[in-house]
Protein backbone atom coordinates (compact mmCIF):
# COMPACT_ATOMS: atom_id res chain seq x y z
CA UNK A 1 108.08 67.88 123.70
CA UNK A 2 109.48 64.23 122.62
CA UNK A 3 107.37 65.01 119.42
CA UNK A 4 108.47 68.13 118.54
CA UNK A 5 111.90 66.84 119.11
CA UNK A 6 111.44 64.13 116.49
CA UNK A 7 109.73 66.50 113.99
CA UNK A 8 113.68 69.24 114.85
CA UNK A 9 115.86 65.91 114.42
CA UNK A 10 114.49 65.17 111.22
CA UNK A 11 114.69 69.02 109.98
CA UNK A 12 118.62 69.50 110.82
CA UNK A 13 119.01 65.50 109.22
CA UNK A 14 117.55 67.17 106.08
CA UNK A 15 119.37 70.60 106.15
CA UNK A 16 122.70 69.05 106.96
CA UNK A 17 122.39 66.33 105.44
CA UNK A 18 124.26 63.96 108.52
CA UNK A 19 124.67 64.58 112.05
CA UNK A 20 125.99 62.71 114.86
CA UNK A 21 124.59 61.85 118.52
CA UNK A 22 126.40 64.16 120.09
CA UNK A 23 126.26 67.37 117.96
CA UNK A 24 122.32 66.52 117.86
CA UNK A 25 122.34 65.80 121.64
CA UNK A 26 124.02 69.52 122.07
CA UNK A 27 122.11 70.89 119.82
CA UNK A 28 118.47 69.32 121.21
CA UNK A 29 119.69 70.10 124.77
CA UNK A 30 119.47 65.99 125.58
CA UNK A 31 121.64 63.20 126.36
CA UNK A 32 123.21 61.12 123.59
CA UNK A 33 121.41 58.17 124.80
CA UNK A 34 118.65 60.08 124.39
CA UNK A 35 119.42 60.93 120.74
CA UNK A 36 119.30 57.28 119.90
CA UNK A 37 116.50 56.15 121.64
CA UNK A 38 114.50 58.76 119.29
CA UNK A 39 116.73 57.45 115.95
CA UNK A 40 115.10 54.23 116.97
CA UNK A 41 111.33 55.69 117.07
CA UNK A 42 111.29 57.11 114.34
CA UNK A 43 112.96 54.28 112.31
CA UNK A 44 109.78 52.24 114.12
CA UNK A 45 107.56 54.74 112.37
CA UNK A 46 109.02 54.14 109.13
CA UNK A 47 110.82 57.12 108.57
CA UNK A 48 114.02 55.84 106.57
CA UNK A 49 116.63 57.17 109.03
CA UNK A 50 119.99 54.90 109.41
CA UNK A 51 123.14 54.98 111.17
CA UNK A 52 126.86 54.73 109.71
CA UNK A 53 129.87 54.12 111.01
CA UNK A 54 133.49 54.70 110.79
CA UNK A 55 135.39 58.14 109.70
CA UNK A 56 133.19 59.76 108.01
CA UNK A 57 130.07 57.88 109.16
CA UNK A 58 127.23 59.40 111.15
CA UNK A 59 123.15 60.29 111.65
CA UNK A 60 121.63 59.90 108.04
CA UNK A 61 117.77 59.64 106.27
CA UNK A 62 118.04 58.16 102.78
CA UNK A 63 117.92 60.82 100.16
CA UNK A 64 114.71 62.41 98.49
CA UNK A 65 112.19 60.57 100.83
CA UNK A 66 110.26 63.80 101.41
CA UNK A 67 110.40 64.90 98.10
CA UNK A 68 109.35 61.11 96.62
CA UNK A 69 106.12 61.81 98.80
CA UNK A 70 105.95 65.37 98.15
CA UNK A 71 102.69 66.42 96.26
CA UNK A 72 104.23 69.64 95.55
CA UNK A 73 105.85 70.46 92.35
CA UNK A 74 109.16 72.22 92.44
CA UNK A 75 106.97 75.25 91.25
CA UNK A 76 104.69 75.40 93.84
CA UNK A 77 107.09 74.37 96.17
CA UNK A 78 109.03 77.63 95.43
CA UNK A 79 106.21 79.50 95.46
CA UNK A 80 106.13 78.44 99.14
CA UNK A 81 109.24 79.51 100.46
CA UNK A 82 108.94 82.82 98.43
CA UNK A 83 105.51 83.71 100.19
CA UNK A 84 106.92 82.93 103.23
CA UNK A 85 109.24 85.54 102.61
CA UNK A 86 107.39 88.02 101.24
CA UNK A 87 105.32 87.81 104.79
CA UNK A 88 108.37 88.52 106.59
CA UNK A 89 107.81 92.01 104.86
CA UNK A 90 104.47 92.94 106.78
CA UNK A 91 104.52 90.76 109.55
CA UNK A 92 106.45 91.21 112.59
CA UNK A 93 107.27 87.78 113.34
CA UNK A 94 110.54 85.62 112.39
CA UNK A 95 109.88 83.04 109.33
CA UNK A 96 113.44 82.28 109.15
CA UNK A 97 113.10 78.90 111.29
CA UNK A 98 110.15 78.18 109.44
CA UNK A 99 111.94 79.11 105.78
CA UNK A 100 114.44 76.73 107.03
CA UNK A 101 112.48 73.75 107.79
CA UNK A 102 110.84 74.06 104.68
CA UNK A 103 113.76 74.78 102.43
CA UNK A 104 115.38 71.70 103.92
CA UNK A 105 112.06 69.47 103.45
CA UNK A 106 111.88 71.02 99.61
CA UNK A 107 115.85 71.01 98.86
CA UNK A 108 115.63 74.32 97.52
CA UNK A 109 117.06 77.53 98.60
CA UNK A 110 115.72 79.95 101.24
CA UNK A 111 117.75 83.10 100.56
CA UNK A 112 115.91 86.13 101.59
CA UNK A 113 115.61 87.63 98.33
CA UNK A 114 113.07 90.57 99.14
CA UNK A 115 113.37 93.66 101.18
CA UNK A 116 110.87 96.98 102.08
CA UNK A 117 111.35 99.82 103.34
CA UNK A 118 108.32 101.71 104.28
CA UNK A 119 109.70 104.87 105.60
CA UNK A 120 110.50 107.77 103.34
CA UNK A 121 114.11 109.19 102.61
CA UNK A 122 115.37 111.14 105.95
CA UNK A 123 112.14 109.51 107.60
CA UNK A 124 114.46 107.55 109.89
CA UNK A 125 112.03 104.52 110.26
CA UNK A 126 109.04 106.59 111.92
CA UNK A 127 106.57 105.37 109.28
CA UNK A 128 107.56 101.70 109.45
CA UNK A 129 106.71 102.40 113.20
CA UNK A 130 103.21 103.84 111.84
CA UNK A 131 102.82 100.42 109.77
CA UNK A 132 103.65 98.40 112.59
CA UNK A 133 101.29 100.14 114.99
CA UNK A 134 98.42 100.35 112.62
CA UNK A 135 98.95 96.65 111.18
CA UNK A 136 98.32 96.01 115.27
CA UNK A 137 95.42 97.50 115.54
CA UNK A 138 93.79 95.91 112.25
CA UNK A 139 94.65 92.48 114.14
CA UNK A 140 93.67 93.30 117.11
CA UNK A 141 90.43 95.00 116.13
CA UNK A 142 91.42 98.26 118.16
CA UNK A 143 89.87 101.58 117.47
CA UNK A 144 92.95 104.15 116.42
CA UNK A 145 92.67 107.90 117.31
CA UNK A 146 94.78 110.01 114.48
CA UNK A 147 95.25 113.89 113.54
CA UNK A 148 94.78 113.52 109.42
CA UNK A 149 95.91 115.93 107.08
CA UNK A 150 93.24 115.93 104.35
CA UNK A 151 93.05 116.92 100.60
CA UNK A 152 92.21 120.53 101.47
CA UNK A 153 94.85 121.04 103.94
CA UNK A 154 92.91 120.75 106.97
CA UNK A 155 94.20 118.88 110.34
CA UNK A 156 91.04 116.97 111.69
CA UNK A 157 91.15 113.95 114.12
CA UNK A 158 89.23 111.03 113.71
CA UNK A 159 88.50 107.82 115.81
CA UNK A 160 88.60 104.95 113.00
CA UNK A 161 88.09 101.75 113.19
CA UNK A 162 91.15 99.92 110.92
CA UNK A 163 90.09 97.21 108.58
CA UNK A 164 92.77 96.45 106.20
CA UNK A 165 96.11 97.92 105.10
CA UNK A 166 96.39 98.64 101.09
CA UNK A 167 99.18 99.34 98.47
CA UNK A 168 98.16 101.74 96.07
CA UNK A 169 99.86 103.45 93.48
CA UNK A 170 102.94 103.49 95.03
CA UNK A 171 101.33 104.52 98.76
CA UNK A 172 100.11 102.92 102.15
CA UNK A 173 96.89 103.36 102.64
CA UNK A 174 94.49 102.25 105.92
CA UNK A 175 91.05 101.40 104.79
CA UNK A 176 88.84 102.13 108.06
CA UNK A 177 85.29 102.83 108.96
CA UNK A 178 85.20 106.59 110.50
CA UNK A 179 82.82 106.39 113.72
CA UNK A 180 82.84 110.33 113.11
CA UNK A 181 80.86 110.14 109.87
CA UNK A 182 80.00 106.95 110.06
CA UNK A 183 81.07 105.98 106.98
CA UNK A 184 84.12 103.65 105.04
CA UNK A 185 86.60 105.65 104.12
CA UNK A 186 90.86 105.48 103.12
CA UNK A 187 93.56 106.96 105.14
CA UNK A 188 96.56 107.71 103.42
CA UNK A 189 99.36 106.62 105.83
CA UNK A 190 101.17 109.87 105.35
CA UNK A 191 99.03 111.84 105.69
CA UNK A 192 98.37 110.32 109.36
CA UNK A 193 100.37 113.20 111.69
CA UNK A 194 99.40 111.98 114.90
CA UNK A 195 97.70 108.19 115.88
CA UNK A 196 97.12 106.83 119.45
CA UNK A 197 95.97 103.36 119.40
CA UNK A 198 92.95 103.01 122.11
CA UNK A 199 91.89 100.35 124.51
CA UNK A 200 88.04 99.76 123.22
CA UNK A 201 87.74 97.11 120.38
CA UNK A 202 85.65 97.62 117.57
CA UNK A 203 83.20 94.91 115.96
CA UNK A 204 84.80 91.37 114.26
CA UNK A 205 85.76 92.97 110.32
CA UNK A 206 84.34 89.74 109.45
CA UNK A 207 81.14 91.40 109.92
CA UNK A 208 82.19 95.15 109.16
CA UNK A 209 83.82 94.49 105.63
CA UNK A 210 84.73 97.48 103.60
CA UNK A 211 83.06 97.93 100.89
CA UNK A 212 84.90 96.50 97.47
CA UNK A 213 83.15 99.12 94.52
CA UNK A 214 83.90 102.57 96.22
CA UNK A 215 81.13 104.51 94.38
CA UNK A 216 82.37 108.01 96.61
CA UNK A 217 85.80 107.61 94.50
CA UNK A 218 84.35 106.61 90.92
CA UNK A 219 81.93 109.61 91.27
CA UNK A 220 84.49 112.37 92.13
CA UNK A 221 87.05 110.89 89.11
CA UNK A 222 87.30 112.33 85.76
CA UNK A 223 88.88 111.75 82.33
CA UNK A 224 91.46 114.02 82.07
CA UNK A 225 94.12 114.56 79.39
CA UNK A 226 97.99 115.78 79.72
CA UNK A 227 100.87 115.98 77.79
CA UNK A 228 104.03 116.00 78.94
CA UNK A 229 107.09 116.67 77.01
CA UNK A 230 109.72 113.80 76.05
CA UNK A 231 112.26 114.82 78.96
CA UNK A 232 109.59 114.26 81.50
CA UNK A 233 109.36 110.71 80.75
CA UNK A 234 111.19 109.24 84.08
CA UNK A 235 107.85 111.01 85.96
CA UNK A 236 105.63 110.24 83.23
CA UNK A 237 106.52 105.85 83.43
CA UNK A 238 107.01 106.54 86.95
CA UNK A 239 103.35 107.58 87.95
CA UNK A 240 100.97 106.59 85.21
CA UNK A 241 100.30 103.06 84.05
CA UNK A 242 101.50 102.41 80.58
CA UNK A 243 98.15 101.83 79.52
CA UNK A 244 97.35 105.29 79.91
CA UNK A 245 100.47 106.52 78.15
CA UNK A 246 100.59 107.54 74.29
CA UNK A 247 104.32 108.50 72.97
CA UNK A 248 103.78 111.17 70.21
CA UNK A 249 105.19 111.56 66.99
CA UNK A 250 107.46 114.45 68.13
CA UNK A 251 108.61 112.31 71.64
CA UNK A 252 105.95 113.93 73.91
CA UNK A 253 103.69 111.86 75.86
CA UNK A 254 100.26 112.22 76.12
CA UNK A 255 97.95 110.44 79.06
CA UNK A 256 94.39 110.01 79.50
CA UNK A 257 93.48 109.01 83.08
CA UNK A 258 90.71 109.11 85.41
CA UNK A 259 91.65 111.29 88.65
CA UNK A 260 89.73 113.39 91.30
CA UNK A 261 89.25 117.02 90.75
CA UNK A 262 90.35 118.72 94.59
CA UNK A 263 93.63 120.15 95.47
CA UNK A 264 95.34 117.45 95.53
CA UNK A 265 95.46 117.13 92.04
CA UNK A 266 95.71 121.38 91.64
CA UNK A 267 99.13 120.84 93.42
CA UNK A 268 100.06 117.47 91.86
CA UNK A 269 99.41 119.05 88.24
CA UNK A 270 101.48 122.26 89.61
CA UNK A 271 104.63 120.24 90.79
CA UNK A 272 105.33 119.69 86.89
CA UNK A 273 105.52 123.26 86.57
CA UNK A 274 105.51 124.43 83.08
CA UNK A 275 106.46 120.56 81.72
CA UNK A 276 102.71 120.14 81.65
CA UNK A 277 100.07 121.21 79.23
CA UNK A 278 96.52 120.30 80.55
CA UNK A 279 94.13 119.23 77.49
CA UNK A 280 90.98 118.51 78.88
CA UNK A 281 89.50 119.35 80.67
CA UNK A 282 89.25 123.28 79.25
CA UNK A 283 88.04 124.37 82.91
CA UNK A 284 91.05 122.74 84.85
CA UNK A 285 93.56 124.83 82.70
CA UNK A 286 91.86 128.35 83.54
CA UNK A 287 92.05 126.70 87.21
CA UNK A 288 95.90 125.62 86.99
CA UNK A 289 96.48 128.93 85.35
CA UNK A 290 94.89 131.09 87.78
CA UNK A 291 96.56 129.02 90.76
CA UNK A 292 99.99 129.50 88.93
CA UNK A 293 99.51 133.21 88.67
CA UNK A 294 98.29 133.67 92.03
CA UNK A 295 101.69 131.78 93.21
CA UNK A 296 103.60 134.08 90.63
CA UNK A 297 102.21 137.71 92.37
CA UNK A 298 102.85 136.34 95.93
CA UNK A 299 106.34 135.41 95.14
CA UNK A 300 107.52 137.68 92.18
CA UNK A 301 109.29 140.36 94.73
């Protein structure tokens, strides 16, 4: 405890710059007396802490003798504190003592400049509950029962075995191994209805890793080709890279990109409506056009 109370002395000398006995004796939960026995360690140890007097006199360490042994750059020292805060985002634990300590050793400042959100409009916070749960269980190597919504619009549950949360084109995902099919396979987090996180652990990820090159996902891909009128450009920069993105001479926007052929991408294509003309493949327009007439006779009356 005396240690740690050195180590807290010298963190509020550096964030406030002064101090006196007393406000660090309230503050440390000690005696004045106390206070200066520990000024006096630490000035034994070489730490260049001194003592002023009068009006505005007080607790002080000479300025910049962190930073004068600092092997940090300013840089990389900012890069610190902005990590720091960008764990805050997906960890359930309080960096803000920590962002101080460090802001005060660095000089620099620790405003939290970063902020996410996971749940959807209206969602009222149930999926950052589904993060939190699920980011649990990846820690905790627990095996997760969930009700999943697939591509094909079937409800099936699965006992997985969570290895790693992902951000993906602009979704959570939960790469898992599935001890149904005993296979790796990805979870999208919203598409998880129902999750129950069970008592059994599964085996250390260290030695279960999920596989980097998923060859299941290259081989069900394929080079397609749309083109999207001008007007559609907040959806067009909004879900395609710009890479993939060709701005015609007329304003219309043409993209070539590699996606899986199942109904997920029947509906995605669909929820253009007509602001989409499909180019290649020739087969996926007779499909989309089918699918669009089919939706047409159920709903023209």
């Amino acid at each position: 405890m005396h240690g740690s109370r050195l180590f807290r002395i010298i963190y509020y000398l550096l964030d406030k710059k002064q101090s006196t006995a007393l406000e660090l004796a309230e503050k440390l939960e000690v005696s004045a007396r106390t206070i200066y026995r520990d000024i006096d360690t630490l000035s034994q140890a070489g730490i260049p802490i001194y003592t002023e007097t009068g009006r505005n006199g007080g607790i002080r360490l000479m300025d910049d003798f962190v930073l004068n042994k600092a092997i940090l750059s300013e840089e990389e020292q900012q890069e610190i504190l902005t990590a720091l805060q960008s764990i805050n985002i997906a960890q359930n634990i309080d960096n803000s003592q920590i962002l101080q300590k460090l802001s005060a050793i660095f000089h620099l400042n620790s405003q939290n400049w970063l902020e996410v959100d996971f749940s959807r409009w209206g969602n009222k916070g149930t999926d950052n509950e589904k993060f939190e749960l699920l980011k649990s269980a990846v820690i905790c190597q627990k095996n997760v029962k969930i009700t999943y919504a697939n591509s094909c619009g079937e409800l099936r549950k699965r006992i997985i075995q969570p290895l790693k949360l992902t951000y993906k084109s602009m979704a959570w995902y939960v790469k898992a191994y599935c001890t149904e099919k005993q296979e790796y396979r990805i979870f999208k987090l919203t598409r998880i209805l129902d999750f129950e996180i069970l008592t059994d652990d599964f085996p250390d990820p260290a030695k279960r890793s999920f596989p980097e090159s998923d060859a299941e996902t290259k081989s069900t891909d394929h080079a397609i080709v749309l083109c999207f009128p001008k007007d559609m450009a907040y959806r067009v920069y909004d879900e395609f890279d710009n890479s993939q993105i060709v701005r015609q001479e007329n304003g219309d926007y043409l993209v070539s990109a590699n996606m899986p052929e199942d109904e997920w991408l029947i509906g995605y294509l669909l929820s253009f409506g007509t602001n989409v003309e499909i180019i290649e493949p020739a087969y996926l327009r007779k499909i989309i056009a089918e699918r669009a007439k089919n939706i047409y006779e159920k709903n023209k009356s």
